[in-house]
N, C-alpha and C. Protein backbone atom coordinates (compact mmCIF):
# COMPACT_ATOMS: atom_id res chain seq x y z
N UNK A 1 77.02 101.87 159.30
CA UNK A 1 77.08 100.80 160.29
C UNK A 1 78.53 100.35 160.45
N UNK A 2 78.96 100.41 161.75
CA UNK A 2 80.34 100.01 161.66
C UNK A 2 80.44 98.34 162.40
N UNK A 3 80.79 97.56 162.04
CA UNK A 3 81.08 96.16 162.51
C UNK A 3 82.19 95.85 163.15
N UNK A 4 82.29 95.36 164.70
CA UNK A 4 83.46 95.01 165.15
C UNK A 4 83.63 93.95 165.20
N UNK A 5 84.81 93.44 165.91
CA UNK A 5 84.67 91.65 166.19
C UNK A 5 85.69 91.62 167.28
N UNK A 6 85.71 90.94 168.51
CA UNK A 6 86.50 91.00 169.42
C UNK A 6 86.57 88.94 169.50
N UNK A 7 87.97 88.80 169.85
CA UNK A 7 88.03 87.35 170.54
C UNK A 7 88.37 87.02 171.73
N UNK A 8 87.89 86.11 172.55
CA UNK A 8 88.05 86.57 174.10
C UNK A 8 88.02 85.13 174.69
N UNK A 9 88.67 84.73 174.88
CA UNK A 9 88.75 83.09 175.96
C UNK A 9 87.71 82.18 174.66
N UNK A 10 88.25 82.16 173.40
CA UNK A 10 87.94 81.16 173.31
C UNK A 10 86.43 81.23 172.62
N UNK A 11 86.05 82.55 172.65
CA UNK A 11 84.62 83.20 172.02
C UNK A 11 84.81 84.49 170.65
N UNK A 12 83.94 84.11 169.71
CA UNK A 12 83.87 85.16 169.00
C UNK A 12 82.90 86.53 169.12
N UNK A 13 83.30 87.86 169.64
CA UNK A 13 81.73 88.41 169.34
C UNK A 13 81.95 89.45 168.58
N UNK A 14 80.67 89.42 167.83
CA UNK A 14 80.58 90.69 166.44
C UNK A 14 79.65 91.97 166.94
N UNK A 15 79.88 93.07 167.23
CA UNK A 15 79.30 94.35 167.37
C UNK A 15 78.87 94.66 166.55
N UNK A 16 77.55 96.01 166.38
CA UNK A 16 77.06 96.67 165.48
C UNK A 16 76.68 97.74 166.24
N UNK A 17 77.51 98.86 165.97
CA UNK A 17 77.53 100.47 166.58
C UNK A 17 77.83 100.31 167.78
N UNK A 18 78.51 99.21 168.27
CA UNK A 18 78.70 98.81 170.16
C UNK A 18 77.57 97.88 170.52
N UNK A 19 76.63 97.29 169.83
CA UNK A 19 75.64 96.76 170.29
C UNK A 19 75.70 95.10 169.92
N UNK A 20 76.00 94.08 170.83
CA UNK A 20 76.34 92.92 170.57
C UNK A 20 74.86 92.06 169.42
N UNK A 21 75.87 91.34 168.70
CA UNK A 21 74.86 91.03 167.72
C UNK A 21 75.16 89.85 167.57
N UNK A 22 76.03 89.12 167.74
CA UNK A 22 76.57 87.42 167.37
C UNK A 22 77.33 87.24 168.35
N UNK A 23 77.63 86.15 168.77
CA UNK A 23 78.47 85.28 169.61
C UNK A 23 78.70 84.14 169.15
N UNK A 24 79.96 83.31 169.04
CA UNK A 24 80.65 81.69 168.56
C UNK A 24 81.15 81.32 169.65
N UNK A 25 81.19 80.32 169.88
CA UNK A 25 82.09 79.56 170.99
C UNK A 25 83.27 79.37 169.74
N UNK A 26 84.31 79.63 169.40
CA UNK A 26 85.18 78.95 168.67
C UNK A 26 85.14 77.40 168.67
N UNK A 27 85.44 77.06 170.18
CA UNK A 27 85.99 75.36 170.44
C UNK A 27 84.70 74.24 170.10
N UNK A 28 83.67 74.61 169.49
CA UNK A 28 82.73 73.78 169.69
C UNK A 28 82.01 74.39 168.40
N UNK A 29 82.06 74.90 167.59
CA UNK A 29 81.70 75.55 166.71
C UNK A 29 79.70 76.58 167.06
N UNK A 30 79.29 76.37 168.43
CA UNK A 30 78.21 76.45 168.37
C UNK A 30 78.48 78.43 168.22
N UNK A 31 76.70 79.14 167.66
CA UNK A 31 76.63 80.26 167.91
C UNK A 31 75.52 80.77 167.99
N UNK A 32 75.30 82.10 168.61
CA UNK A 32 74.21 82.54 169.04
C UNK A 32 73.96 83.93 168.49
N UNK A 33 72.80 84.39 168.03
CA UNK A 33 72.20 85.11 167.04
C UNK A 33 71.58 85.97 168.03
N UNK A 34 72.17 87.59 168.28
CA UNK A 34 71.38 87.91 169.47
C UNK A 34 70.17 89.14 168.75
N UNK A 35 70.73 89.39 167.17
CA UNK A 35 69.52 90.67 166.74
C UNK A 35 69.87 90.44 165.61
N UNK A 36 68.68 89.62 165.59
CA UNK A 36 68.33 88.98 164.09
C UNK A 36 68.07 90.42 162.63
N UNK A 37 67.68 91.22 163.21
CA UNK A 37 67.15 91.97 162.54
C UNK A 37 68.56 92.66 161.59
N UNK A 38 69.57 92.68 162.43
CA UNK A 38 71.28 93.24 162.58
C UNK A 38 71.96 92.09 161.19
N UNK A 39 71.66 91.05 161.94
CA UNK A 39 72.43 89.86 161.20
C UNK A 39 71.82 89.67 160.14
N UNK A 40 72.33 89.68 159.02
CA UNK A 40 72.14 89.16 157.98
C UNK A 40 73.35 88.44 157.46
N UNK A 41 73.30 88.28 156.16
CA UNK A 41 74.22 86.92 155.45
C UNK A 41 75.15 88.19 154.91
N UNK A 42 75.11 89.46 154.95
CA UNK A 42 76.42 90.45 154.61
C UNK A 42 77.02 90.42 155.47
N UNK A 43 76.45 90.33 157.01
CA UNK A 43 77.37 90.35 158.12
C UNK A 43 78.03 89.01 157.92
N UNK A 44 78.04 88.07 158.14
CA UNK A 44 78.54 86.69 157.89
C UNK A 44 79.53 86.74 156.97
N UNK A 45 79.13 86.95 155.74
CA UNK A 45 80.20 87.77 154.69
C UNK A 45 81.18 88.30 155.02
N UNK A 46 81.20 89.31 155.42
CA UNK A 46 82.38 90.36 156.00
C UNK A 46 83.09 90.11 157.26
N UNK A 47 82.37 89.28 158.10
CA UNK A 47 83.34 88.48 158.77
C UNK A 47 84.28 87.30 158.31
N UNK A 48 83.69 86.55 157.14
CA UNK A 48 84.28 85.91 156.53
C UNK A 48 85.73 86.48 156.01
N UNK A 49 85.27 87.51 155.35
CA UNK A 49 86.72 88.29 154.77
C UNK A 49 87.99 88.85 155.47
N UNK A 50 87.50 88.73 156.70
CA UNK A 50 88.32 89.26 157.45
C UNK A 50 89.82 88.37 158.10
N UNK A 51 89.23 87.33 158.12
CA UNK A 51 89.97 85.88 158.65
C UNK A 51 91.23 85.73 157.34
């Protein structure tokens, strides 16, 4: 599984194989969970590490 992360006006989004899986608004802290099944608390993790 390869994990990306792109930032874009102000938004975070996290890929999985090209297939969108998370979205953050940065400025507002809100976010949206688009494949739950994808996301787990390793993904969260490893985005963590990255920062």
């Amino acid at each position: 599984m390869v994990y990306t992360e792109e930032t874009k006006d102000n938004e975070l989004y996290v890929y999985m194989n090209g297939k969108l899986i998370y979205k953050k608004w940065l400025n507002t802290g809100q976010s949206k969970i688009f494949d739950v099944m994808a996301y787990d608390k390793y993904t969260l993790k490893s985005i963590q590490e990255k920062e």
